[in-house]
PDB file of N, CA and C in Angstrom:
ATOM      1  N   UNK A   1      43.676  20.944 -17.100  1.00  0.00           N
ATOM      2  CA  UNK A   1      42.900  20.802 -15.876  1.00  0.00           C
ATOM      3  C   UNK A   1      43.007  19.375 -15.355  1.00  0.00           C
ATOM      4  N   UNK A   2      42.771  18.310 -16.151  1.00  0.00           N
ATOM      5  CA  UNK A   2      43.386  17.062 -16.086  1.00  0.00           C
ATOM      6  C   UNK A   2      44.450  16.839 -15.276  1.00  0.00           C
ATOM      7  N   UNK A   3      45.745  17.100 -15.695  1.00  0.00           N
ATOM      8  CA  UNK A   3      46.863  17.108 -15.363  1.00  0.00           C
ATOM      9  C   UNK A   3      46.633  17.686 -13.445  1.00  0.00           C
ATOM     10  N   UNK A   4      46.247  18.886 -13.104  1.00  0.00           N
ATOM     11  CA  UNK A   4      46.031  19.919 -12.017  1.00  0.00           C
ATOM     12  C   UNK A   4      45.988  18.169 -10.958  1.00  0.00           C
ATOM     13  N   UNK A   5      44.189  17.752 -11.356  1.00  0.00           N
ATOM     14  CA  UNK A   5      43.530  17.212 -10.749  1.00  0.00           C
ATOM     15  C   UNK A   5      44.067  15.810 -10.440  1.00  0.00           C
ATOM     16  N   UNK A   6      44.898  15.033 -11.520  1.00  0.00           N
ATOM     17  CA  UNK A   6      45.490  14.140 -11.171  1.00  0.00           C
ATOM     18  C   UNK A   6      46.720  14.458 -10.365  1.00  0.00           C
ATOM     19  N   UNK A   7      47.050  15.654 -10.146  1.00  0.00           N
ATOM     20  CA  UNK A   7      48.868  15.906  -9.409  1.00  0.00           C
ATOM     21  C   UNK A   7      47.964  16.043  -7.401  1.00  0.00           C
ATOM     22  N   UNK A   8      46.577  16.141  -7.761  1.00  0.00           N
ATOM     23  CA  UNK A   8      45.913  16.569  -6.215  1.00  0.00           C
ATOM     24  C   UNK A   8      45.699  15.257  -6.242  1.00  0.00           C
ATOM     25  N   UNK A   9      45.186  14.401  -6.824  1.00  0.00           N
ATOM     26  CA  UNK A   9      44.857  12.997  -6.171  1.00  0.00           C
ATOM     27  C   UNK A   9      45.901  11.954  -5.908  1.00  0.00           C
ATOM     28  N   UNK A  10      47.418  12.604  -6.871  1.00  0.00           N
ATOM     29  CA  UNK A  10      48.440  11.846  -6.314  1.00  0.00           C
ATOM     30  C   UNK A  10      48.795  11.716  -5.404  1.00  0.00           C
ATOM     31  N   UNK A  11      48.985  13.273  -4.797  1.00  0.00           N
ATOM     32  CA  UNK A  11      49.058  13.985  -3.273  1.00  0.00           C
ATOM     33  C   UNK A  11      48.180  13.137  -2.136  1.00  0.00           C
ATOM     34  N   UNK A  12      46.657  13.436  -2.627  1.00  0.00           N
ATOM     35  CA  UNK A  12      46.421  13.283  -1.464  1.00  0.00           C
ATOM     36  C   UNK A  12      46.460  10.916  -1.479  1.00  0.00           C
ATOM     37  N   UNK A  13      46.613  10.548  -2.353  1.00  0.00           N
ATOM     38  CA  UNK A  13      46.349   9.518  -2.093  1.00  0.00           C
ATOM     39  C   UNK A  13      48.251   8.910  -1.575  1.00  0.00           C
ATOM     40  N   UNK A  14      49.326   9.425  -1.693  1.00  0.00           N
ATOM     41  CA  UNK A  14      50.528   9.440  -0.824  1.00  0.00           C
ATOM     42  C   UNK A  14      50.322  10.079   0.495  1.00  0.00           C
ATOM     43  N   UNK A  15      49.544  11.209   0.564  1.00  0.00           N
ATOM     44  CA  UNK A  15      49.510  11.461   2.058  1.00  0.00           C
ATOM     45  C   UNK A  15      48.757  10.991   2.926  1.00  0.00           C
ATOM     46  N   UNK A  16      47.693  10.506   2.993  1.00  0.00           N
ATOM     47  CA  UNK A  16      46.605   9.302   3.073  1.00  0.00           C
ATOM     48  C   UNK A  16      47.121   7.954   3.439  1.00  0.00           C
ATOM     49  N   UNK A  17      47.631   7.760   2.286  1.00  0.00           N
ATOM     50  CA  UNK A  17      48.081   6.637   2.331  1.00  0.00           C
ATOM     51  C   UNK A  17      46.817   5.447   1.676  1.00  0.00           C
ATOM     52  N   UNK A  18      46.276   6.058   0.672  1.00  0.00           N
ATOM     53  CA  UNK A  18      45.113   5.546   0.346  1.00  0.00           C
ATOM     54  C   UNK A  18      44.909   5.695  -1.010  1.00  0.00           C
ATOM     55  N   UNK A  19      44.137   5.006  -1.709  1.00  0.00           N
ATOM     56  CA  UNK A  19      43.430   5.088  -3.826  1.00  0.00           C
ATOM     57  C   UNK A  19      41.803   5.690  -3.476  1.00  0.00           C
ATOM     58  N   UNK A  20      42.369   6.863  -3.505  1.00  0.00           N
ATOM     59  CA  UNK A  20      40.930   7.724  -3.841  1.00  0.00           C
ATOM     60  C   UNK A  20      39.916   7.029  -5.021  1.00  0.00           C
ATOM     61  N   UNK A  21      38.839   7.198  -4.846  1.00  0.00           N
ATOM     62  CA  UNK A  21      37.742   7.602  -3.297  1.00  0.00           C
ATOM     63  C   UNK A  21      38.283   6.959  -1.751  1.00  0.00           C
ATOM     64  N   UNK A  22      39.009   5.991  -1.936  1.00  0.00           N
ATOM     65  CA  UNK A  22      38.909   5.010  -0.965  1.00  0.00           C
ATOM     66  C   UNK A  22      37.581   5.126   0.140  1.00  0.00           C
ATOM     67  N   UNK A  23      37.388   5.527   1.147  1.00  0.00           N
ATOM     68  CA  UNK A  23      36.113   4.903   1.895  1.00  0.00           C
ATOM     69  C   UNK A  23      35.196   6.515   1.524  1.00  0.00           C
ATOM     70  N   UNK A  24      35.497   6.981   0.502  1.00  0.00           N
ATOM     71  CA  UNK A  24      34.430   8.520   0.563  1.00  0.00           C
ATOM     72  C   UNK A  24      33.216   7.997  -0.821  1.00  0.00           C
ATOM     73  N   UNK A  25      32.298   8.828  -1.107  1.00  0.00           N
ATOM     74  CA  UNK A  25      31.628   8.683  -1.517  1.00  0.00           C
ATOM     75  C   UNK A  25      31.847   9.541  -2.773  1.00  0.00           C
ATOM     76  N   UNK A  26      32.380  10.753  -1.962  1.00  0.00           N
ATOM     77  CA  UNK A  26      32.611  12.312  -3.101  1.00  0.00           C
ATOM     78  C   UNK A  26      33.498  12.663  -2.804  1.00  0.00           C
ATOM     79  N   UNK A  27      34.466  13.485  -3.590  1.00  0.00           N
ATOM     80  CA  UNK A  27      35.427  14.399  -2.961  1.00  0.00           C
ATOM     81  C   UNK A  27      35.358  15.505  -3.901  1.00  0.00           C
ATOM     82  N   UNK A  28      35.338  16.261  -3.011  1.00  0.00           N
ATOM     83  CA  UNK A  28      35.690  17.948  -3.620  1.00  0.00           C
ATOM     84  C   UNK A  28      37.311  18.577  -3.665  1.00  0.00           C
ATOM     85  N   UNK A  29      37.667  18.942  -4.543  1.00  0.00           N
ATOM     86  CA  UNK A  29      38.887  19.455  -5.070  1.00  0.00           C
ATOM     87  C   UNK A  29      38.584  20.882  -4.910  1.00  0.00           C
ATOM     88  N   UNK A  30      39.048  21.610  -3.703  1.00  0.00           N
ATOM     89  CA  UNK A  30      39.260  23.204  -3.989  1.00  0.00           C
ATOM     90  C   UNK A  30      40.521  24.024  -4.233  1.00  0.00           C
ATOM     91  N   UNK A  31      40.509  24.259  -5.357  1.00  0.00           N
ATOM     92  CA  UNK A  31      41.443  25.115  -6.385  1.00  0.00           C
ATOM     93  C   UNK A  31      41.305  27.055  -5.551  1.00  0.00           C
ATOM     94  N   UNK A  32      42.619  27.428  -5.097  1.00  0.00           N
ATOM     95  CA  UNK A  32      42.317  28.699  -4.878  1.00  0.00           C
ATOM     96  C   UNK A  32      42.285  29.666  -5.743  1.00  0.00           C
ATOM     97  N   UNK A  33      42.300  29.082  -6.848  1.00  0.00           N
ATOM     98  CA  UNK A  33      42.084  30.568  -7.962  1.00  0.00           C
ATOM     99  C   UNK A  33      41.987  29.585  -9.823  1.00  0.00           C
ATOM    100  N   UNK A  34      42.115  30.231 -10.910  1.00  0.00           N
ATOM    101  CA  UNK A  34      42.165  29.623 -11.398  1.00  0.00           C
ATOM    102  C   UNK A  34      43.679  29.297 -12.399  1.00  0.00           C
ATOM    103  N   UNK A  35      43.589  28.470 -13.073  1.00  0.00           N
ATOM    104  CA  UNK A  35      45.420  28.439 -13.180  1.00  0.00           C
ATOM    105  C   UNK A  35      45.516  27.651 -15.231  1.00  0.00           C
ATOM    106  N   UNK A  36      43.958  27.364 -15.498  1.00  0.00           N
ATOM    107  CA  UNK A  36      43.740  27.158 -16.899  1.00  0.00           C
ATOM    108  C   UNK A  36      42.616  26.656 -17.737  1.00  0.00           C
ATOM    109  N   UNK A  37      42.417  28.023 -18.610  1.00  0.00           N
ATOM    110  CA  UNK A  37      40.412  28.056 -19.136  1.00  0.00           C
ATOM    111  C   UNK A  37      39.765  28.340 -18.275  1.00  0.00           C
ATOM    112  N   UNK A  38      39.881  29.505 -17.701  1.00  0.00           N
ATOM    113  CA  UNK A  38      39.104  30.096 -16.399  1.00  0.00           C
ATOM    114  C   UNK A  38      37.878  30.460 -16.684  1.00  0.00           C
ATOM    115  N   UNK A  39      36.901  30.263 -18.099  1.00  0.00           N
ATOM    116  CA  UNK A  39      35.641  30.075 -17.964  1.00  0.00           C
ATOM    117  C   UNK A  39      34.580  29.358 -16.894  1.00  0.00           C
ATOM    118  N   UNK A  40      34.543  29.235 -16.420  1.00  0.00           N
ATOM    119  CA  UNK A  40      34.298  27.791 -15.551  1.00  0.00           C
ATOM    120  C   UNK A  40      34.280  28.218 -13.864  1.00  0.00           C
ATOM    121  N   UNK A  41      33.187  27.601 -13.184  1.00  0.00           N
ATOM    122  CA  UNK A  41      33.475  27.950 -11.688  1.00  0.00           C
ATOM    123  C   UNK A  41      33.393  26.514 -10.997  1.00  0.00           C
ATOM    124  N   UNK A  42      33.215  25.129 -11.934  1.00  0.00           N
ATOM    125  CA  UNK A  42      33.546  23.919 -11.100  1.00  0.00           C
ATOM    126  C   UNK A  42      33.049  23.133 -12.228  1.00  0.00           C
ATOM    127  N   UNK A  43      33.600  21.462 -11.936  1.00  0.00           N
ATOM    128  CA  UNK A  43      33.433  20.591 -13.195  1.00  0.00           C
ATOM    129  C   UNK A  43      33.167  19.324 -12.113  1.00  0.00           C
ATOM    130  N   UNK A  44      32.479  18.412 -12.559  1.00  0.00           N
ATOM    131  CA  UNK A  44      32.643  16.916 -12.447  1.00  0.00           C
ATOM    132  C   UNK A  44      32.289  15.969 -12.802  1.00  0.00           C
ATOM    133  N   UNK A  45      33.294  15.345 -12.496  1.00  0.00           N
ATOM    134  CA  UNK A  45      33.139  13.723 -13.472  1.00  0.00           C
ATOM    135  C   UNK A  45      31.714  13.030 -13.832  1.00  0.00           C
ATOM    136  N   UNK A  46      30.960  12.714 -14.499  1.00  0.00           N
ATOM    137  CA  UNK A  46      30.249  12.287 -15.127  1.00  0.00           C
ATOM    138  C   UNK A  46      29.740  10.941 -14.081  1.00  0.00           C
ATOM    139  N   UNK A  47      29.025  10.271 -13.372  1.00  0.00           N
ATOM    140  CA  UNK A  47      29.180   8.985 -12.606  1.00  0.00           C
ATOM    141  C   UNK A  47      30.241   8.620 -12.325  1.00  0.00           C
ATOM    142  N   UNK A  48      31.394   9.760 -11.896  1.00  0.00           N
ATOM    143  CA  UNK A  48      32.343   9.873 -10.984  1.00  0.00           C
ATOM    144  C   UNK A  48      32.561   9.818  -9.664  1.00  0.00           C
ATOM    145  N   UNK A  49      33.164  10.123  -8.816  1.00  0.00           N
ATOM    146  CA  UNK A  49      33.593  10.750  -7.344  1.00  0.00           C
ATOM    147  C   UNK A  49      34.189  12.075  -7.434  1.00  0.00           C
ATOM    148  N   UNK A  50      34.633  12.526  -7.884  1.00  0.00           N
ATOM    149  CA  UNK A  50      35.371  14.450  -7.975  1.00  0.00           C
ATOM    150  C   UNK A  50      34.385  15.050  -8.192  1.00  0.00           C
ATOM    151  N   UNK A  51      34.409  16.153  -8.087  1.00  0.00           N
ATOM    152  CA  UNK A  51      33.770  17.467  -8.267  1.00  0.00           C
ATOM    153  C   UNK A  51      35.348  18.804  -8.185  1.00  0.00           C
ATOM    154  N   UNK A  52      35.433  19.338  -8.740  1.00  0.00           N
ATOM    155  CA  UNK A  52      36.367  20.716  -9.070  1.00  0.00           C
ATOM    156  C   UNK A  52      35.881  21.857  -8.864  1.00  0.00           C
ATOM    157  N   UNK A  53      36.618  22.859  -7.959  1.00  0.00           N
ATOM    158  CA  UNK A  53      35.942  24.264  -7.446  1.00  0.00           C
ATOM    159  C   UNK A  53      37.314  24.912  -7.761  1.00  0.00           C
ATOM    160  N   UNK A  54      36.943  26.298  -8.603  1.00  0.00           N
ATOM    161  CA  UNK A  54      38.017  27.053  -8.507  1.00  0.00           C
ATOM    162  C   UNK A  54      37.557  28.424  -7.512  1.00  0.00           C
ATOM    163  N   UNK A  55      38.479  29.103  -7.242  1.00  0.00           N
ATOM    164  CA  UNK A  55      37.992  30.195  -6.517  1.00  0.00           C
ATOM    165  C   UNK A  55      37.116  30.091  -5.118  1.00  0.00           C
ATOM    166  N   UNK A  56      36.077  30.768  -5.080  1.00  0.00           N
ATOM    167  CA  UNK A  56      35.117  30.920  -4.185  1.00  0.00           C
ATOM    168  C   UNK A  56      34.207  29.735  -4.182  1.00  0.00           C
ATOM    169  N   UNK A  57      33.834  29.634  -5.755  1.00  0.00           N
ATOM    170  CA  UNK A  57      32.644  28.928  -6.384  1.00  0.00           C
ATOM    171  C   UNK A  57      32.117  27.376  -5.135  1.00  0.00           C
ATOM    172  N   UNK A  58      33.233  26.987  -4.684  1.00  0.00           N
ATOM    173  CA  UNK A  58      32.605  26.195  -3.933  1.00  0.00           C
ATOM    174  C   UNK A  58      31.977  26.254  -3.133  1.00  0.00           C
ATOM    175  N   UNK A  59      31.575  27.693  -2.464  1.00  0.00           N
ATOM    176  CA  UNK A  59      30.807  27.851  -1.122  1.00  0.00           C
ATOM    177  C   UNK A  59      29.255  28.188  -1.968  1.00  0.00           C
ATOM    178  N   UNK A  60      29.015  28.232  -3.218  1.00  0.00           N
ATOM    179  CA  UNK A  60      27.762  28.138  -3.270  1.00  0.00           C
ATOM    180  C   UNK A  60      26.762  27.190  -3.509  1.00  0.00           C
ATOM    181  N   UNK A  61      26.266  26.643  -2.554  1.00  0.00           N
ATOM    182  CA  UNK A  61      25.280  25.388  -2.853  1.00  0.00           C
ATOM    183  C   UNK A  61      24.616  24.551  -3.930  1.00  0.00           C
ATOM    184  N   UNK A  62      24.127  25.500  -5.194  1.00  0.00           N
ATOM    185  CA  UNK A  62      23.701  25.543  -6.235  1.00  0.00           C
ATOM    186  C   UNK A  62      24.745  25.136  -7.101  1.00  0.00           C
ATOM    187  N   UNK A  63      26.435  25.366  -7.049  1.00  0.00           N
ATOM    188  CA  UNK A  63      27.272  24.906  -7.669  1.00  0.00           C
ATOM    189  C   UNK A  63      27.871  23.320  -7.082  1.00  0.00           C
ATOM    190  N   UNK A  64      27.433  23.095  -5.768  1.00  0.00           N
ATOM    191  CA  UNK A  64      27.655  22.147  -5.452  1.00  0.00           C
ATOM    192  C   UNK A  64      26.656  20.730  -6.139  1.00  0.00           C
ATOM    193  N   UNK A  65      25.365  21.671  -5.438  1.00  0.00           N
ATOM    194  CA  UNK A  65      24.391  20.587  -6.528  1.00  0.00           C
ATOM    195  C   UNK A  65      24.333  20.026  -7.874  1.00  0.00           C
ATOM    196  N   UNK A  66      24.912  21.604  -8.817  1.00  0.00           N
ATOM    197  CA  UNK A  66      25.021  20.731  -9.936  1.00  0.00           C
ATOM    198  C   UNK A  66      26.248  19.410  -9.953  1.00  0.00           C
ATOM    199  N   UNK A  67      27.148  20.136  -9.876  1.00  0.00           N
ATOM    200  CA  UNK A  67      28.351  19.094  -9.762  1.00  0.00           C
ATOM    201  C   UNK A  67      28.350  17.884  -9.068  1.00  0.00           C
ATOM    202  N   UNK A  68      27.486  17.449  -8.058  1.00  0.00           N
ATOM    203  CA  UNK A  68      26.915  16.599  -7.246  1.00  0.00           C
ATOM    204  C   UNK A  68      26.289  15.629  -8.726  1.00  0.00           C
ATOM    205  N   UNK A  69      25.330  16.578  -8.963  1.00  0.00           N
ATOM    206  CA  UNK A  69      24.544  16.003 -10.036  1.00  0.00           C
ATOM    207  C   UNK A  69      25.062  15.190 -11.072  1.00  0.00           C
ATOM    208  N   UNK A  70      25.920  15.954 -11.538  1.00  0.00           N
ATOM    209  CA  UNK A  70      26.977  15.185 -12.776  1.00  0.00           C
ATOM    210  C   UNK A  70      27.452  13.797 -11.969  1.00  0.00           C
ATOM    211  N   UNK A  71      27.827  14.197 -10.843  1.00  0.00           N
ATOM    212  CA  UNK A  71      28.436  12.838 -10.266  1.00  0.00           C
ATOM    213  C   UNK A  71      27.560  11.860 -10.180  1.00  0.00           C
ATOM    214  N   UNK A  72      26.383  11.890 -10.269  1.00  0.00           N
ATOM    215  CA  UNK A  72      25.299  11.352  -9.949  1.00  0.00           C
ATOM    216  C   UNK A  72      24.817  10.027 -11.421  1.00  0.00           C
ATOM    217  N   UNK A  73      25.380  11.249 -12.399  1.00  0.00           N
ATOM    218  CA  UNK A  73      25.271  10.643 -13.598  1.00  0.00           C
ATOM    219  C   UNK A  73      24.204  11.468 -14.362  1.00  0.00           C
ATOM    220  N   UNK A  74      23.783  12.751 -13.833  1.00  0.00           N
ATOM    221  CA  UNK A  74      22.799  13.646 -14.632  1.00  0.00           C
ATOM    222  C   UNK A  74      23.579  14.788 -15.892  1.00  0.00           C
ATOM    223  N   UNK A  75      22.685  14.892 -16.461  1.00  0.00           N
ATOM    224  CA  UNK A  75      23.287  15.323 -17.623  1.00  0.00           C
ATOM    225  C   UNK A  75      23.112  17.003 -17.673  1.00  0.00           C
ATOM    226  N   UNK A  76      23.824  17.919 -18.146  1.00  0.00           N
ATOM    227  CA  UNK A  76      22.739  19.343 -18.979  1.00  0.00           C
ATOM    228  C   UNK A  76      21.116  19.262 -18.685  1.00  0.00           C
ATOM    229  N   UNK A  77      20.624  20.300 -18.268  1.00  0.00           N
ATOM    230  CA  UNK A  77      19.205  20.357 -18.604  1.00  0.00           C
ATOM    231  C   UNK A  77      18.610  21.759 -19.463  1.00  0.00           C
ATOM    232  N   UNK A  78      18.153  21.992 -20.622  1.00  0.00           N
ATOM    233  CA  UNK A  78      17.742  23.002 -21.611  1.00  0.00           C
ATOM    234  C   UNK A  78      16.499  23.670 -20.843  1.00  0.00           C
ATOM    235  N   UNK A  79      16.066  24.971 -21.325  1.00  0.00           N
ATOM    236  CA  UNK A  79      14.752  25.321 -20.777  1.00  0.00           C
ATOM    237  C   UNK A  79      13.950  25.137 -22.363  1.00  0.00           C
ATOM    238  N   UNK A  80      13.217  25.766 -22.509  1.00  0.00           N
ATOM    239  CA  UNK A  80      12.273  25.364 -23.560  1.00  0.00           C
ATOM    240  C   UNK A  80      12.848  25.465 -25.319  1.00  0.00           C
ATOM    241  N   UNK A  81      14.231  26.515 -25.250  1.00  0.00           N
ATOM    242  CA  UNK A  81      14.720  26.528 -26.349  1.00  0.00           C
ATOM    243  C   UNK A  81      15.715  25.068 -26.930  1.00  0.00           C
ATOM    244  N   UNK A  82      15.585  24.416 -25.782  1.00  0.00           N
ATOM    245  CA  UNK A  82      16.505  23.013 -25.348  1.00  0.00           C
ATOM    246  C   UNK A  82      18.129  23.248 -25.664  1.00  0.00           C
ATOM    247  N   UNK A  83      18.349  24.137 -25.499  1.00  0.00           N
ATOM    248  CA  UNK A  83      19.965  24.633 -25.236  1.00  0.00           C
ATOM    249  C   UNK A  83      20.498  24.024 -23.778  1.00  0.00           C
ATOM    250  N   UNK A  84      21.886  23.677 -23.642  1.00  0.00           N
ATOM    251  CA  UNK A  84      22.078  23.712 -22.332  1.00  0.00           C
ATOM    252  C   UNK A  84      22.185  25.230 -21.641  1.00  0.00           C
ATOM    253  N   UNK A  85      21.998  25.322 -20.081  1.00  0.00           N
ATOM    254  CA  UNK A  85      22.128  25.984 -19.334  1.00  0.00           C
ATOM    255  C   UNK A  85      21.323  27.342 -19.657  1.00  0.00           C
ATOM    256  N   UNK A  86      19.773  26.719 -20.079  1.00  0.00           N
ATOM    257  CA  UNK A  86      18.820  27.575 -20.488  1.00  0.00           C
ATOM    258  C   UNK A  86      18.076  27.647 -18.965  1.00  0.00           C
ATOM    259  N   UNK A  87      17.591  26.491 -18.948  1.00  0.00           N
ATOM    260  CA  UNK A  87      16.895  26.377 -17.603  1.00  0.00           C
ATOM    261  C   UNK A  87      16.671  26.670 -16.522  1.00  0.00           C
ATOM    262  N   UNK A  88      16.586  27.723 -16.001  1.00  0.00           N
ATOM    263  CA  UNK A  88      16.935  28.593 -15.124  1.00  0.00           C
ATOM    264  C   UNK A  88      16.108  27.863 -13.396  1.00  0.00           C
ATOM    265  N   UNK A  89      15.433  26.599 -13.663  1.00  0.00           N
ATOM    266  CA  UNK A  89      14.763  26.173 -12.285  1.00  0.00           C
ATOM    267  C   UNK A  89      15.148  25.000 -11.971  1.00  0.00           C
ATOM    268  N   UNK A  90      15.832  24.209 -12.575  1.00  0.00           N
ATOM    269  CA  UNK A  90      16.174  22.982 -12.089  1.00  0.00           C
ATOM    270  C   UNK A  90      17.786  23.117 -12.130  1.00  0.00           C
ATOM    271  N   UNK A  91      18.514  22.484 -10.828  1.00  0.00           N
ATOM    272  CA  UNK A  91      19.583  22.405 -10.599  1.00  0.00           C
ATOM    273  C   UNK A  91      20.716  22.008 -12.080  1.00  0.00           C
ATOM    274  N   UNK A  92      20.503  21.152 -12.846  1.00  0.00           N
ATOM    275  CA  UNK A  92      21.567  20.826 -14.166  1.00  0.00           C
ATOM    276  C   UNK A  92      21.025  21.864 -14.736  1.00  0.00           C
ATOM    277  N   UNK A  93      20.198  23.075 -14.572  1.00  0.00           N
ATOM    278  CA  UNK A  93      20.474  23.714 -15.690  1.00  0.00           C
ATOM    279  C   UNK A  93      21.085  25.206 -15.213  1.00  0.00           C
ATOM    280  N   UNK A  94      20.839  26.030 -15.258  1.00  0.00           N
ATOM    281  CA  UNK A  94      21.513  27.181 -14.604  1.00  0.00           C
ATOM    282  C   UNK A  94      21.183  27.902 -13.770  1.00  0.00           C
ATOM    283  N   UNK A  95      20.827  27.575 -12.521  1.00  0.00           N
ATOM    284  CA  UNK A  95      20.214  28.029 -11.098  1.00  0.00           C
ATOM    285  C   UNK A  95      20.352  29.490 -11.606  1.00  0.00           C
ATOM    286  N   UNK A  96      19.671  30.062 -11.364  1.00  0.00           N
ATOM    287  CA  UNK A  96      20.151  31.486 -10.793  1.00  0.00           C
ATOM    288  C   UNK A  96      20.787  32.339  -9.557  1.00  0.00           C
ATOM    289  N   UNK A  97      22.189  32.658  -9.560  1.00  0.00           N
ATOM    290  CA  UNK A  97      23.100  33.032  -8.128  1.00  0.00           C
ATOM    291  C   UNK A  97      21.942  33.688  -7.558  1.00  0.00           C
ATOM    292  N   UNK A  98      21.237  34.416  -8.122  1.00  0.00           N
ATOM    293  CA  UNK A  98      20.566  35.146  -6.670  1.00  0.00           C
ATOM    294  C   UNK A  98      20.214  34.303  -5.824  1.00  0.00           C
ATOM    295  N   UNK A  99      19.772  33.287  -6.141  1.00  0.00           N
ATOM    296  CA  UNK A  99      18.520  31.983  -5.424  1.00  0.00           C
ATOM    297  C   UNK A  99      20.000  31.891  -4.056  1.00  0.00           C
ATOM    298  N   UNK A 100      21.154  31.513  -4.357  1.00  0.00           N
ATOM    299  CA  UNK A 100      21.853  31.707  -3.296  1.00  0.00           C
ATOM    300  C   UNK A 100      21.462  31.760  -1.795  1.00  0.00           C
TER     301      UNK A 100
END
């Protein structure tokens, strides 16, 4: 996935003409399908700039937020069993799609 994401920022930073982020804050990477470890509907960097969408997954808000979040520098959030992606009400932990 690594590899994917660095061959898109090569791209776009030759077609640009620019070193990503350069003047952005965030950038979103949309992947039209998935192409390796297709568990997963988006990832991002940790107090990064990327965020990763495969498929659809990017048009849902709730996947944006989390991934926002990570970028943010937020971590997993557990619900009371303190597992990740227990949490079913706060954005780092596992929104529920219906909320959609």
């Amino acid at each position: 996935i690594g590899t994917i994401r660095s061959a898109i920022t090569a791209a776009v930073n030759d077609k640009l003409n620019i070193t990503l982020p350069g003047p952005f804050d965030h950038v979103m990477y949309l992947l039209e399908g998935c192409y390796v470890d297709c568990g997963w509907a988006a990832y991002a960097i940790g107090g990064g700039w990327v965020s990763v969408y495969q498929g659809n997954h990017y048009a849902a808000v709730g996947v944006q937020v989390h991934e926002l979040g990570h970028n943010f520098g937020f971590a997993h959030s557990g619900g009371l069993n303190v597992q990740e992606y227990t949490d079913h009400t706060g954005m780092m932990g596992n929104p529920l799609s219906e909320d959609e």
